[in-house]
PDB file of N, CA and C in Angstrom:
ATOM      1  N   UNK A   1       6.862  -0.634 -12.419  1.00  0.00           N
ATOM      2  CA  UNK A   1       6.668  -0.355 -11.004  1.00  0.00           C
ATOM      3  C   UNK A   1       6.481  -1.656 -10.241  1.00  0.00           C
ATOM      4  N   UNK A   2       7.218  -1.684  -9.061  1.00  0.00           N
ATOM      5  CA  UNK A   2       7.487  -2.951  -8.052  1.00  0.00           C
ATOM      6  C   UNK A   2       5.116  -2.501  -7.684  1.00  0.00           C
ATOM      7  N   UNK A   3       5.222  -4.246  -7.540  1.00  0.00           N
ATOM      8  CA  UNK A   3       4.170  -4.261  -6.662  1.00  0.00           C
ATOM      9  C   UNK A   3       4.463  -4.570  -5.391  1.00  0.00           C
ATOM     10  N   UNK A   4       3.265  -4.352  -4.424  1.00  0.00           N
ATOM     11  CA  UNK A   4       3.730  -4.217  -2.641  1.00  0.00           C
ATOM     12  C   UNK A   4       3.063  -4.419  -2.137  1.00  0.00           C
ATOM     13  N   UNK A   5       3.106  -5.327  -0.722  1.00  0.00           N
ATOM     14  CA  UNK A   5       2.268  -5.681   0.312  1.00  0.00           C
ATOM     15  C   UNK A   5       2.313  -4.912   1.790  1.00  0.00           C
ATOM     16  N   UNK A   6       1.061  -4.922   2.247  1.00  0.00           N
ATOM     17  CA  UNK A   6       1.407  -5.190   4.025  1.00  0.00           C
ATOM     18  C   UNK A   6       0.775  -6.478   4.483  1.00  0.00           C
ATOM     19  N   UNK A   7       2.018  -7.082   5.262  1.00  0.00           N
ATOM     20  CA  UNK A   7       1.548  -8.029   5.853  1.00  0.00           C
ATOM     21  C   UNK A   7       1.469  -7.842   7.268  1.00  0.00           C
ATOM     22  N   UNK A   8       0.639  -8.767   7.467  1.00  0.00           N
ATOM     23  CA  UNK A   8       0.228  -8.676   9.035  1.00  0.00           C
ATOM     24  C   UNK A   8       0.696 -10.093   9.843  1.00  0.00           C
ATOM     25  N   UNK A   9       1.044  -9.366  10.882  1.00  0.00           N
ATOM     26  CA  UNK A   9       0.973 -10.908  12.490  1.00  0.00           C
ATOM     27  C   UNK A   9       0.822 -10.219  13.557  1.00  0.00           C
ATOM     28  N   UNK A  10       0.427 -11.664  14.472  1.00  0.00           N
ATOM     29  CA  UNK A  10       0.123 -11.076  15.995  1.00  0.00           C
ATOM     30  C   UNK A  10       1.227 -11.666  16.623  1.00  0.00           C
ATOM     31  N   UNK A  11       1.601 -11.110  17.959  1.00  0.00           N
ATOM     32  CA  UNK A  11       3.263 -11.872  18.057  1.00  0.00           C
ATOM     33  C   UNK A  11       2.576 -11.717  20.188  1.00  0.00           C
ATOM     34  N   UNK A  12       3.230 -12.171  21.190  1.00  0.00           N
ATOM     35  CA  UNK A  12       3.328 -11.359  21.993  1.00  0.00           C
ATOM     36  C   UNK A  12       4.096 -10.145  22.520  1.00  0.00           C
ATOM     37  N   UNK A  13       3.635  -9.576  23.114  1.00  0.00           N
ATOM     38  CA  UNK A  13       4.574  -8.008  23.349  1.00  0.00           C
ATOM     39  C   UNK A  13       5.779  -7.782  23.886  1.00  0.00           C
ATOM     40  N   UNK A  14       6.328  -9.138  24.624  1.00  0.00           N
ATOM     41  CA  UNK A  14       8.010  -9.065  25.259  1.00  0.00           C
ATOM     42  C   UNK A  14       8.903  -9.996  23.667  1.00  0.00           C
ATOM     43  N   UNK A  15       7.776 -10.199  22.203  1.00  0.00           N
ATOM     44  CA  UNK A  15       8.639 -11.155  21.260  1.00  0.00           C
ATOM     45  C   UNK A  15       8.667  -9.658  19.917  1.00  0.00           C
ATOM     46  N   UNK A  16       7.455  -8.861  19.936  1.00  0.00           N
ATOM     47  CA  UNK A  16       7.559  -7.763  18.595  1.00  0.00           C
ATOM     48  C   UNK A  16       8.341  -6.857  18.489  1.00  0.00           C
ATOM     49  N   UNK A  17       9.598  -6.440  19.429  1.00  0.00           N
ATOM     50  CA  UNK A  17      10.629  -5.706  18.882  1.00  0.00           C
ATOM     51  C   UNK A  17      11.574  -6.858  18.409  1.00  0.00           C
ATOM     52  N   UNK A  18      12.082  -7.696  18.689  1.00  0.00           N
ATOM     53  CA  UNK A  18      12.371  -8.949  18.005  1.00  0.00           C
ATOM     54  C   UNK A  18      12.388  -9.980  17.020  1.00  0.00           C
ATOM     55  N   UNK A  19      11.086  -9.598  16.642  1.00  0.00           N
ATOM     56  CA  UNK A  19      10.850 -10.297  15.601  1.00  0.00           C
ATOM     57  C   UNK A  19      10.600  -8.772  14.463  1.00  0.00           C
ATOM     58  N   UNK A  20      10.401  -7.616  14.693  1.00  0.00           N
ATOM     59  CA  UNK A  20      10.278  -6.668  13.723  1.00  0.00           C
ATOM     60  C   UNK A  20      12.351  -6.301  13.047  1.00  0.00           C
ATOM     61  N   UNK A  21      12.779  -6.224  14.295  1.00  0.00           N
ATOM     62  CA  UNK A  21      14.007  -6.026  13.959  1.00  0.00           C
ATOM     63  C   UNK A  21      14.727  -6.978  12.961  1.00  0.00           C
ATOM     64  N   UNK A  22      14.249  -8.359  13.231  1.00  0.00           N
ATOM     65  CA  UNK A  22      15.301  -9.223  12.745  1.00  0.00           C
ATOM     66  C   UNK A  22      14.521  -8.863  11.206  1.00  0.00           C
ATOM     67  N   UNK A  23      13.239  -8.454  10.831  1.00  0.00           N
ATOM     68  CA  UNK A  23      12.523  -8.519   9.468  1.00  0.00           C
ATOM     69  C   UNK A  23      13.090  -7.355   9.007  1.00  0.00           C
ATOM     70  N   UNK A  24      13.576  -6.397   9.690  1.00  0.00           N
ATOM     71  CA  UNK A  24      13.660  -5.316   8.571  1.00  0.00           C
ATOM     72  C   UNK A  24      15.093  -5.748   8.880  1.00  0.00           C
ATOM     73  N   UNK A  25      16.289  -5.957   9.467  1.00  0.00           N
ATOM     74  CA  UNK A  25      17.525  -5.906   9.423  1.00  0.00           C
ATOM     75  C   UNK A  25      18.174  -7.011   8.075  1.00  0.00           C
ATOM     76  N   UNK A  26      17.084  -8.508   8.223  1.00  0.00           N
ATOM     77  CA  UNK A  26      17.550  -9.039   6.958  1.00  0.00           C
ATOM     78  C   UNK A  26      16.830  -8.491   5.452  1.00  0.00           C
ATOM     79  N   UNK A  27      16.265  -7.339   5.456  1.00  0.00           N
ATOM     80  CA  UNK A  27      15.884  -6.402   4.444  1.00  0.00           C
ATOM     81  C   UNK A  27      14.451  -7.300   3.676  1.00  0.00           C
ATOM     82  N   UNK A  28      14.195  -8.168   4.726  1.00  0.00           N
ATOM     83  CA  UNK A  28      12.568  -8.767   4.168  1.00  0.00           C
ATOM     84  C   UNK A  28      11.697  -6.980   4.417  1.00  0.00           C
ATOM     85  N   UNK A  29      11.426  -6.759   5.175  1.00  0.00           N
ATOM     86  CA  UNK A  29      10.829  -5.405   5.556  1.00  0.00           C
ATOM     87  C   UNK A  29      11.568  -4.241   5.393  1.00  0.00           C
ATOM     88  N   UNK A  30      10.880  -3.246   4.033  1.00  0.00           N
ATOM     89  CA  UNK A  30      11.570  -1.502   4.425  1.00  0.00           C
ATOM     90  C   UNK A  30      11.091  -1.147   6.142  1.00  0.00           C
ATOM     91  N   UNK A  31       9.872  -1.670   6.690  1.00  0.00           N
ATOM     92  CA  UNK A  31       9.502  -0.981   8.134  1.00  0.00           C
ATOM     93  C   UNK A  31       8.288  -2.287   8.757  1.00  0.00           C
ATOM     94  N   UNK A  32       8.399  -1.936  10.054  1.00  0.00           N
ATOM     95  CA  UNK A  32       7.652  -3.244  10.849  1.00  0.00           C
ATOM     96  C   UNK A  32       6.776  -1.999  11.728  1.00  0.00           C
ATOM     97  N   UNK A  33       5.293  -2.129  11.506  1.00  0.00           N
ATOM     98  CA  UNK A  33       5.001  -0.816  12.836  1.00  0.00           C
ATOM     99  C   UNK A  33       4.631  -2.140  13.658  1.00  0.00           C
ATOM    100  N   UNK A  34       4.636  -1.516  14.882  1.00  0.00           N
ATOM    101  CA  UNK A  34       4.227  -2.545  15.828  1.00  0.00           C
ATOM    102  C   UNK A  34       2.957  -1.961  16.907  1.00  0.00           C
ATOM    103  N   UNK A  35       2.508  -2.495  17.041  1.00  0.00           N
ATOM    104  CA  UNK A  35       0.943  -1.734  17.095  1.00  0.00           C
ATOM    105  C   UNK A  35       0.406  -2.574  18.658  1.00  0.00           C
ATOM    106  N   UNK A  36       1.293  -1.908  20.054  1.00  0.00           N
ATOM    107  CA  UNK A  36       0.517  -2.799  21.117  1.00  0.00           C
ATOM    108  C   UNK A  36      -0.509  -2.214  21.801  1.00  0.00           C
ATOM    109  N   UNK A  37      -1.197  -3.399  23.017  1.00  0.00           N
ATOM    110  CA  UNK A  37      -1.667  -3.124  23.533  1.00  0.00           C
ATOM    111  C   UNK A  37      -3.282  -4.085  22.917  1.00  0.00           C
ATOM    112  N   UNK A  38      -3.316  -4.847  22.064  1.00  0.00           N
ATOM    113  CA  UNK A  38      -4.080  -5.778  21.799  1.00  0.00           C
ATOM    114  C   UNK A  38      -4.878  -6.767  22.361  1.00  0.00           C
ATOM    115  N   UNK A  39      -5.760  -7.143  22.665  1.00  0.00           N
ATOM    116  CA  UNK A  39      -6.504  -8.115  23.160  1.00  0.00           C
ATOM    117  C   UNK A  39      -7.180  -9.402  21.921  1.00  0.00           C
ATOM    118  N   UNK A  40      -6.168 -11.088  22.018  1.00  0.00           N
ATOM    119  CA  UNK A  40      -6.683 -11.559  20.907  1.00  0.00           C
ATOM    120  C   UNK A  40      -7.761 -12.319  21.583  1.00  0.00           C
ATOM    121  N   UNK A  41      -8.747 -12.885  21.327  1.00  0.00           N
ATOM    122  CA  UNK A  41      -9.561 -13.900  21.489  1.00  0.00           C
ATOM    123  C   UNK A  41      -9.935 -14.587  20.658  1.00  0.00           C
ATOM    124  N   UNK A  42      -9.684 -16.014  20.569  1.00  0.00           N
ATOM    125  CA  UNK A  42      -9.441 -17.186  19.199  1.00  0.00           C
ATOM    126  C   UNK A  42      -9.727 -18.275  20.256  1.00  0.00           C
ATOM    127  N   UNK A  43      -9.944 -19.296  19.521  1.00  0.00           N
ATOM    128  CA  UNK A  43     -10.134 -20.957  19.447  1.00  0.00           C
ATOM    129  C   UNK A  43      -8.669 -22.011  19.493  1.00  0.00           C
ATOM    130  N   UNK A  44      -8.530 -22.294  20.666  1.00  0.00           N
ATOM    131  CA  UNK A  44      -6.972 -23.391  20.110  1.00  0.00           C
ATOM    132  C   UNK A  44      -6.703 -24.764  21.226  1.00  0.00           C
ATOM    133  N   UNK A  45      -6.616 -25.691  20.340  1.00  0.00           N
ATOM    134  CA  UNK A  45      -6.675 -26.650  21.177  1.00  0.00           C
ATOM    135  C   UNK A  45      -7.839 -27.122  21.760  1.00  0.00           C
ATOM    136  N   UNK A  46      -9.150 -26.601  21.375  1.00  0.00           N
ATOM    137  CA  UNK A  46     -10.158 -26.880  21.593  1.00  0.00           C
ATOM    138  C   UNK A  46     -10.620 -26.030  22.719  1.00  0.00           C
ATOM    139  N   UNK A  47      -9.988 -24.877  22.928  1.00  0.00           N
ATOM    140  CA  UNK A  47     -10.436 -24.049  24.375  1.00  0.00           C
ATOM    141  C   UNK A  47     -10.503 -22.495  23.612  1.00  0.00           C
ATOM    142  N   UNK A  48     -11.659 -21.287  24.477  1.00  0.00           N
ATOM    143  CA  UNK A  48     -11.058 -20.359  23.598  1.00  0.00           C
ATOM    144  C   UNK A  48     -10.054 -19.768  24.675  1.00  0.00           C
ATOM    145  N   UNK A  49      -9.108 -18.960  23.908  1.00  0.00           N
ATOM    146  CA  UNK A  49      -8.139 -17.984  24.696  1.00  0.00           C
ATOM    147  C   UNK A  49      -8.385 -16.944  24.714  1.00  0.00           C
ATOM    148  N   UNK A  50      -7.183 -16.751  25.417  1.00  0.00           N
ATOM    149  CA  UNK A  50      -7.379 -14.910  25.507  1.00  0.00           C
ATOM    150  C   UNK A  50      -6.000 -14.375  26.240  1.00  0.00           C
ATOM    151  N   UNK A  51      -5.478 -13.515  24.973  1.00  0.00           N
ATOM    152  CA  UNK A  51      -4.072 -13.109  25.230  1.00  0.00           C
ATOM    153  C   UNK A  51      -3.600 -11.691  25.013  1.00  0.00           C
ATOM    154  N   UNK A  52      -2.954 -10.876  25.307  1.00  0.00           N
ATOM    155  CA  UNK A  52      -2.557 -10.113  25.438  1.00  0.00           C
ATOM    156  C   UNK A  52      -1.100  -9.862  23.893  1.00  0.00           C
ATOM    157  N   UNK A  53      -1.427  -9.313  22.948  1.00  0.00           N
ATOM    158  CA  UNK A  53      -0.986  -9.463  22.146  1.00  0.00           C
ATOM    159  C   UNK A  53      -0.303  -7.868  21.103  1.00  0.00           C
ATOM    160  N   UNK A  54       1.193  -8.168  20.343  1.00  0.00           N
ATOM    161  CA  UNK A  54       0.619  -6.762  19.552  1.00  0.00           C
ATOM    162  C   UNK A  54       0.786  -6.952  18.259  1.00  0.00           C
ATOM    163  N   UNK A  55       0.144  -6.214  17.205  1.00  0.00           N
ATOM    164  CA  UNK A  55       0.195  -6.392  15.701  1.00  0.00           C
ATOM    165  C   UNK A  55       1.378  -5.846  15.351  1.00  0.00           C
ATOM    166  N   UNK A  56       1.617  -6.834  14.391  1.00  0.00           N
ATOM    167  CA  UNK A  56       2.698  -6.409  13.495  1.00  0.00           C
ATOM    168  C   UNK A  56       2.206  -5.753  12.082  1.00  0.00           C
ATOM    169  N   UNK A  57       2.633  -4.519  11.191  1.00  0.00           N
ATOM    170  CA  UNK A  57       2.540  -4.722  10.289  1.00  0.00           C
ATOM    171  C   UNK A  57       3.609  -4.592   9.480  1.00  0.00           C
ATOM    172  N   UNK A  58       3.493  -4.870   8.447  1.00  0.00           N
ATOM    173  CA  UNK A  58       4.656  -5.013   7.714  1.00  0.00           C
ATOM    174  C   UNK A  58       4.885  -5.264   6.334  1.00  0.00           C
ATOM    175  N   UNK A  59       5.741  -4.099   5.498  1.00  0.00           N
ATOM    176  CA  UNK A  59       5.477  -3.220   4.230  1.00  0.00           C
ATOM    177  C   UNK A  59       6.760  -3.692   3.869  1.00  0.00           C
ATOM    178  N   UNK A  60       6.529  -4.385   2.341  1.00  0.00           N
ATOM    179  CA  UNK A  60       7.662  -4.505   1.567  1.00  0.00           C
ATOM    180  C   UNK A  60       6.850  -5.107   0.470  1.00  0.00           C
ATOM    181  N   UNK A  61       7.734  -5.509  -0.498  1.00  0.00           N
ATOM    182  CA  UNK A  61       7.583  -5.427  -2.148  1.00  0.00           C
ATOM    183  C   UNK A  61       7.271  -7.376  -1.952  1.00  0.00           C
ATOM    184  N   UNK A  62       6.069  -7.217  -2.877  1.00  0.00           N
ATOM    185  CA  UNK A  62       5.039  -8.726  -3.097  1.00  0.00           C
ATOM    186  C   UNK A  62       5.803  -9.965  -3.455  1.00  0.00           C
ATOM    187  N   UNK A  63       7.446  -9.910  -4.228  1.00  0.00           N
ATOM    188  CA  UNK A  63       8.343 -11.133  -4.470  1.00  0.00           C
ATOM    189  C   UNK A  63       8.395 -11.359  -2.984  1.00  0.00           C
ATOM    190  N   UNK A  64       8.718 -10.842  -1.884  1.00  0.00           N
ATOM    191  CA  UNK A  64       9.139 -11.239  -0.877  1.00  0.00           C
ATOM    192  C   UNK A  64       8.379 -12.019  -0.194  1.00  0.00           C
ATOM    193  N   UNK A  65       7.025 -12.120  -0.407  1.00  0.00           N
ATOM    194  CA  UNK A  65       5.756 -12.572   0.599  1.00  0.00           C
ATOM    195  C   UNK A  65       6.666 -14.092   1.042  1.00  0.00           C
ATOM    196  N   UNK A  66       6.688 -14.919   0.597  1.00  0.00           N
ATOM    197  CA  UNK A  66       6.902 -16.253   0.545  1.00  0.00           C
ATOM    198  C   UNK A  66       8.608 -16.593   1.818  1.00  0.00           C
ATOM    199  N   UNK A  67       9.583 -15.456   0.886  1.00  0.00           N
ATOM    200  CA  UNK A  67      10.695 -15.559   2.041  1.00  0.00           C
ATOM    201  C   UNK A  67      10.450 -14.781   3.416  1.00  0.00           C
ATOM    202  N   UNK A  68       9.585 -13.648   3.222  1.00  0.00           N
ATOM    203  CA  UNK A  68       9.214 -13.255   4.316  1.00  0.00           C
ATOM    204  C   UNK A  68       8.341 -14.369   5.574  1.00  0.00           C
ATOM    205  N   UNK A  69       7.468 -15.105   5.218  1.00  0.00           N
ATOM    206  CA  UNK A  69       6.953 -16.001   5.762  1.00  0.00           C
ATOM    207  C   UNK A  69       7.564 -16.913   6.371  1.00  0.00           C
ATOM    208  N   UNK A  70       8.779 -17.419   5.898  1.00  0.00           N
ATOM    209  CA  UNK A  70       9.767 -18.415   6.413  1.00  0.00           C
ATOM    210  C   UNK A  70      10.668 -17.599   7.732  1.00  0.00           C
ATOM    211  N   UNK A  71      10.448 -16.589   7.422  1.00  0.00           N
ATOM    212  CA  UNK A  71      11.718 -15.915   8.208  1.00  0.00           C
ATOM    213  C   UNK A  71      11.047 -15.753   9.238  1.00  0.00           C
ATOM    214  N   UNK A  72       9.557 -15.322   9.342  1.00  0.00           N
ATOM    215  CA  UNK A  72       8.784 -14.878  10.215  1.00  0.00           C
ATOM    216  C   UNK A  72       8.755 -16.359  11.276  1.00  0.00           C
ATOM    217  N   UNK A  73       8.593 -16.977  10.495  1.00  0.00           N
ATOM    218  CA  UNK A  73       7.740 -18.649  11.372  1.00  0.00           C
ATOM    219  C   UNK A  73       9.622 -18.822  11.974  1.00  0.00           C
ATOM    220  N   UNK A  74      10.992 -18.509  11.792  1.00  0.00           N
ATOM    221  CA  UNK A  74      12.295 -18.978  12.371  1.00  0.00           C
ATOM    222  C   UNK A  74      11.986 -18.182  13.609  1.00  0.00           C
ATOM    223  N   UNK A  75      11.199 -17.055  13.711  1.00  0.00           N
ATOM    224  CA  UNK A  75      11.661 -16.501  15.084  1.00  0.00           C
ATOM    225  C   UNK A  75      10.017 -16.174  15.389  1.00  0.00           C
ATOM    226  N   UNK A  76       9.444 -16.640  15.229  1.00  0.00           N
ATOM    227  CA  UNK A  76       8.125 -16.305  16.030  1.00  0.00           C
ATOM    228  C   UNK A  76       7.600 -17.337  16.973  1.00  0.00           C
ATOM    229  N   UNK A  77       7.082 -17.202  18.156  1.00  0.00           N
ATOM    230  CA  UNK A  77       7.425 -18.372  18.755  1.00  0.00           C
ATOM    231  C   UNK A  77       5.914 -19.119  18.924  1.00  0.00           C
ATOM    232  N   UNK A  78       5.114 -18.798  17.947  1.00  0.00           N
ATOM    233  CA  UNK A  78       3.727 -19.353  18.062  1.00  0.00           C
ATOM    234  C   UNK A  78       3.925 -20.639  16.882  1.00  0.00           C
ATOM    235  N   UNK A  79       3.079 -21.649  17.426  1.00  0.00           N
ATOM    236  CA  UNK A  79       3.136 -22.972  15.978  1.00  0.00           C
ATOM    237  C   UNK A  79       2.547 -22.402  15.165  1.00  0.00           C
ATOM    238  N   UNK A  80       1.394 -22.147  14.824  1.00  0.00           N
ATOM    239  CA  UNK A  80       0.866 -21.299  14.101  1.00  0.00           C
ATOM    240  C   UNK A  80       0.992 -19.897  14.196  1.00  0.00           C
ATOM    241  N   UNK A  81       1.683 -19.092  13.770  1.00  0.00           N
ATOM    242  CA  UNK A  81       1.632 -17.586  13.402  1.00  0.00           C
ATOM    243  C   UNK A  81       0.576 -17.176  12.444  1.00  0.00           C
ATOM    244  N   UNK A  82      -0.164 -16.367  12.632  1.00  0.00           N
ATOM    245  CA  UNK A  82      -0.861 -15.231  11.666  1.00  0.00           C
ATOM    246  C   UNK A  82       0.032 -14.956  10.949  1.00  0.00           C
ATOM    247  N   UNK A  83      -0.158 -14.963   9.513  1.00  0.00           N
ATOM    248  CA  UNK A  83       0.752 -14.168   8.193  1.00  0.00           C
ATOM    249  C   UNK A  83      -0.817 -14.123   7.214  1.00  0.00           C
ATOM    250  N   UNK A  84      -0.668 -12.699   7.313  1.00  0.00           N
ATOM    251  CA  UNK A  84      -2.206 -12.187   6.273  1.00  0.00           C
ATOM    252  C   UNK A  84      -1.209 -11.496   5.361  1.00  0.00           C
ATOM    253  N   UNK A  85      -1.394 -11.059   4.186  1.00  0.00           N
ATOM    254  CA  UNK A  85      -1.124 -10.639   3.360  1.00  0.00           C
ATOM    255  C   UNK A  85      -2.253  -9.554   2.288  1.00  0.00           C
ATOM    256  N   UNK A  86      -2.064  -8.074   2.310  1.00  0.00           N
ATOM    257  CA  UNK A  86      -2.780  -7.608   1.695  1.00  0.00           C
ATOM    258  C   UNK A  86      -2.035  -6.895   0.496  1.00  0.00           C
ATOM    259  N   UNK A  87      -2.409  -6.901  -0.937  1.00  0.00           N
ATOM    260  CA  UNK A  87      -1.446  -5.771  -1.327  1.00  0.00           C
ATOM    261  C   UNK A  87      -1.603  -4.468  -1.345  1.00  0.00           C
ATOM    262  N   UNK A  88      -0.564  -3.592  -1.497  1.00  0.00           N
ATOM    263  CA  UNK A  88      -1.281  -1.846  -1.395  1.00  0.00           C
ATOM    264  C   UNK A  88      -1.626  -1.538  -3.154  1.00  0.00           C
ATOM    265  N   UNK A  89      -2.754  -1.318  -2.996  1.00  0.00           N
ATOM    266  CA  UNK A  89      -3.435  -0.814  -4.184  1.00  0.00           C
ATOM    267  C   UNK A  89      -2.726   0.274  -4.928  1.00  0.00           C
ATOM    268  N   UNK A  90      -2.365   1.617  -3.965  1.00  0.00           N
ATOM    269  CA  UNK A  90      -2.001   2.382  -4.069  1.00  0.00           C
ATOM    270  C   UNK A  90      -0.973   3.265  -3.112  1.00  0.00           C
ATOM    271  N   UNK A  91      -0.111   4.103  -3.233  1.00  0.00           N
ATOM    272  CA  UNK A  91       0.799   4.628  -1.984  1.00  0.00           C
ATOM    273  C   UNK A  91       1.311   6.012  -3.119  1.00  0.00           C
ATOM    274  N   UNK A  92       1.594   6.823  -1.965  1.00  0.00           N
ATOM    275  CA  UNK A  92       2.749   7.980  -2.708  1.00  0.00           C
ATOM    276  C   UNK A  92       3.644   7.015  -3.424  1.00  0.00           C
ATOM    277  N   UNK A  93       4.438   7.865  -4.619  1.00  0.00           N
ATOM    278  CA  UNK A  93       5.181   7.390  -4.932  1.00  0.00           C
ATOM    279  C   UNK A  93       6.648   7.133  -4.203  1.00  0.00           C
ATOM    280  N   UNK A  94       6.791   8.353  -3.484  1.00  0.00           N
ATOM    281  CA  UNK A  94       7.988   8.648  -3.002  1.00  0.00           C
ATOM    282  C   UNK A  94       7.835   7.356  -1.407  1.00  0.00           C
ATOM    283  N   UNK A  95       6.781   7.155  -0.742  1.00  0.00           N
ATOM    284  CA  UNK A  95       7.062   6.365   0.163  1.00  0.00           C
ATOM    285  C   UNK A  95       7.249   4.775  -0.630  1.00  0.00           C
ATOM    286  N   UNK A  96       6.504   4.580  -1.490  1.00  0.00           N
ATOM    287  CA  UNK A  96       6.684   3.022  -2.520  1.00  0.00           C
ATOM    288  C   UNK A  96       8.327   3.052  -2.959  1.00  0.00           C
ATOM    289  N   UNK A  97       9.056   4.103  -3.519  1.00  0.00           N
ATOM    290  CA  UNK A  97      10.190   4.010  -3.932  1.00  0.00           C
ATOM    291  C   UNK A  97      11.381   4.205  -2.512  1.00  0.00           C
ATOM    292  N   UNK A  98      10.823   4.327  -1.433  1.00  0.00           N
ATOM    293  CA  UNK A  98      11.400   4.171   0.050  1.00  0.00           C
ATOM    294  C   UNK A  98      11.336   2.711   0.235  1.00  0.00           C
ATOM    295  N   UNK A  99      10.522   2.801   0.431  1.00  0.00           N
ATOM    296  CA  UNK A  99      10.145   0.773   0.035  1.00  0.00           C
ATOM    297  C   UNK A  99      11.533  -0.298  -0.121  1.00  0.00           C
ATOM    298  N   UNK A 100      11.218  -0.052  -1.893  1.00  0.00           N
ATOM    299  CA  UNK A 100      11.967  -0.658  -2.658  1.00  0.00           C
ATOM    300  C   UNK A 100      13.146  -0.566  -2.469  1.00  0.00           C
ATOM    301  N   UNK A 101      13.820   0.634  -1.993  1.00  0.00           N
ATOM    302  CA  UNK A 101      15.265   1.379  -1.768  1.00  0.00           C
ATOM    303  C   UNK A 101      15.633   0.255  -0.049  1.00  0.00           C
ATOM    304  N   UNK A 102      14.757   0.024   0.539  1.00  0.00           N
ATOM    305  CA  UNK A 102      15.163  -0.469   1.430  1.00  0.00           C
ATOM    306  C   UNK A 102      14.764  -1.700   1.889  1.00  0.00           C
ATOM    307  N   UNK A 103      14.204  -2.926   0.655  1.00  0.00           N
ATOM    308  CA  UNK A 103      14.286  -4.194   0.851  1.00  0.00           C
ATOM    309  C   UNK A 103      15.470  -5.054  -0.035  1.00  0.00           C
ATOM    310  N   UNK A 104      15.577  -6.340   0.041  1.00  0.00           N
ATOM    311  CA  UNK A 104      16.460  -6.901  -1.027  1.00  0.00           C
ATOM    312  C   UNK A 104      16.176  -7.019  -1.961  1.00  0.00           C
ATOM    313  N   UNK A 105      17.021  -6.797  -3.122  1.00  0.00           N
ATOM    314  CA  UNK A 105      16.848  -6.535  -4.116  1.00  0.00           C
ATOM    315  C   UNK A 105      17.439  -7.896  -5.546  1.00  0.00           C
ATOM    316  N   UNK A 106      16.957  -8.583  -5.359  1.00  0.00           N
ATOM    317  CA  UNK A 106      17.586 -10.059  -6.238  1.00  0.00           C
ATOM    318  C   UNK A 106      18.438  -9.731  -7.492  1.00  0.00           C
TER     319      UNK A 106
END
């Protein structure tokens, strides 16, 4: 059995259909939910901010973490992007083998 992650980013809200599409179309992601309506508040540049933001999450199989990350940072337009990484412990089987059926497969 494939092991599997969700990963997470924060993107802004006119960049997360954009950057979800291009992740699942080059088959890094079986699915991208995109989760707006966010408020971030963080530290940068020595000031804090405050932005208007929406989560990404994003489900595919644990070889990918690494190319997924690269692909993410080509079209995300923050220097630093959020990329968290959790794995799923557990899932139906039938949505895990949805998964797999719809990332790349080496």
């Amino acid at each position: 059995m494939a092991d599997y992650i969700l990963a997470m980013t924060t993107c802004p809200e006119e960049k997360a259909e954009e950057i979800a599409l291009k992740l699942v179309e080059s088959k890094e992601c079986a699915c991208v939910n995109i989760v707006p309506g966010m408020t971030s508040i963080y530290h940068w540049d020595g000031k804090i901010e405050k932005t208007k933001e929406c989560l990404l999450l994003m489900k595919t199989e644990s070889y990918l973490t690494e190319s997924l990350l690269r692909s993410l940072k080509e079209v995300h337009p923050y220097e630093v992007p959020e990329y968290i990484v959790v794995p799923i412990k557990w899932g139906s089987k039938d949505y895990l083998d949805w998964i797999s059926e719809n990332v790349y497969q080496p």
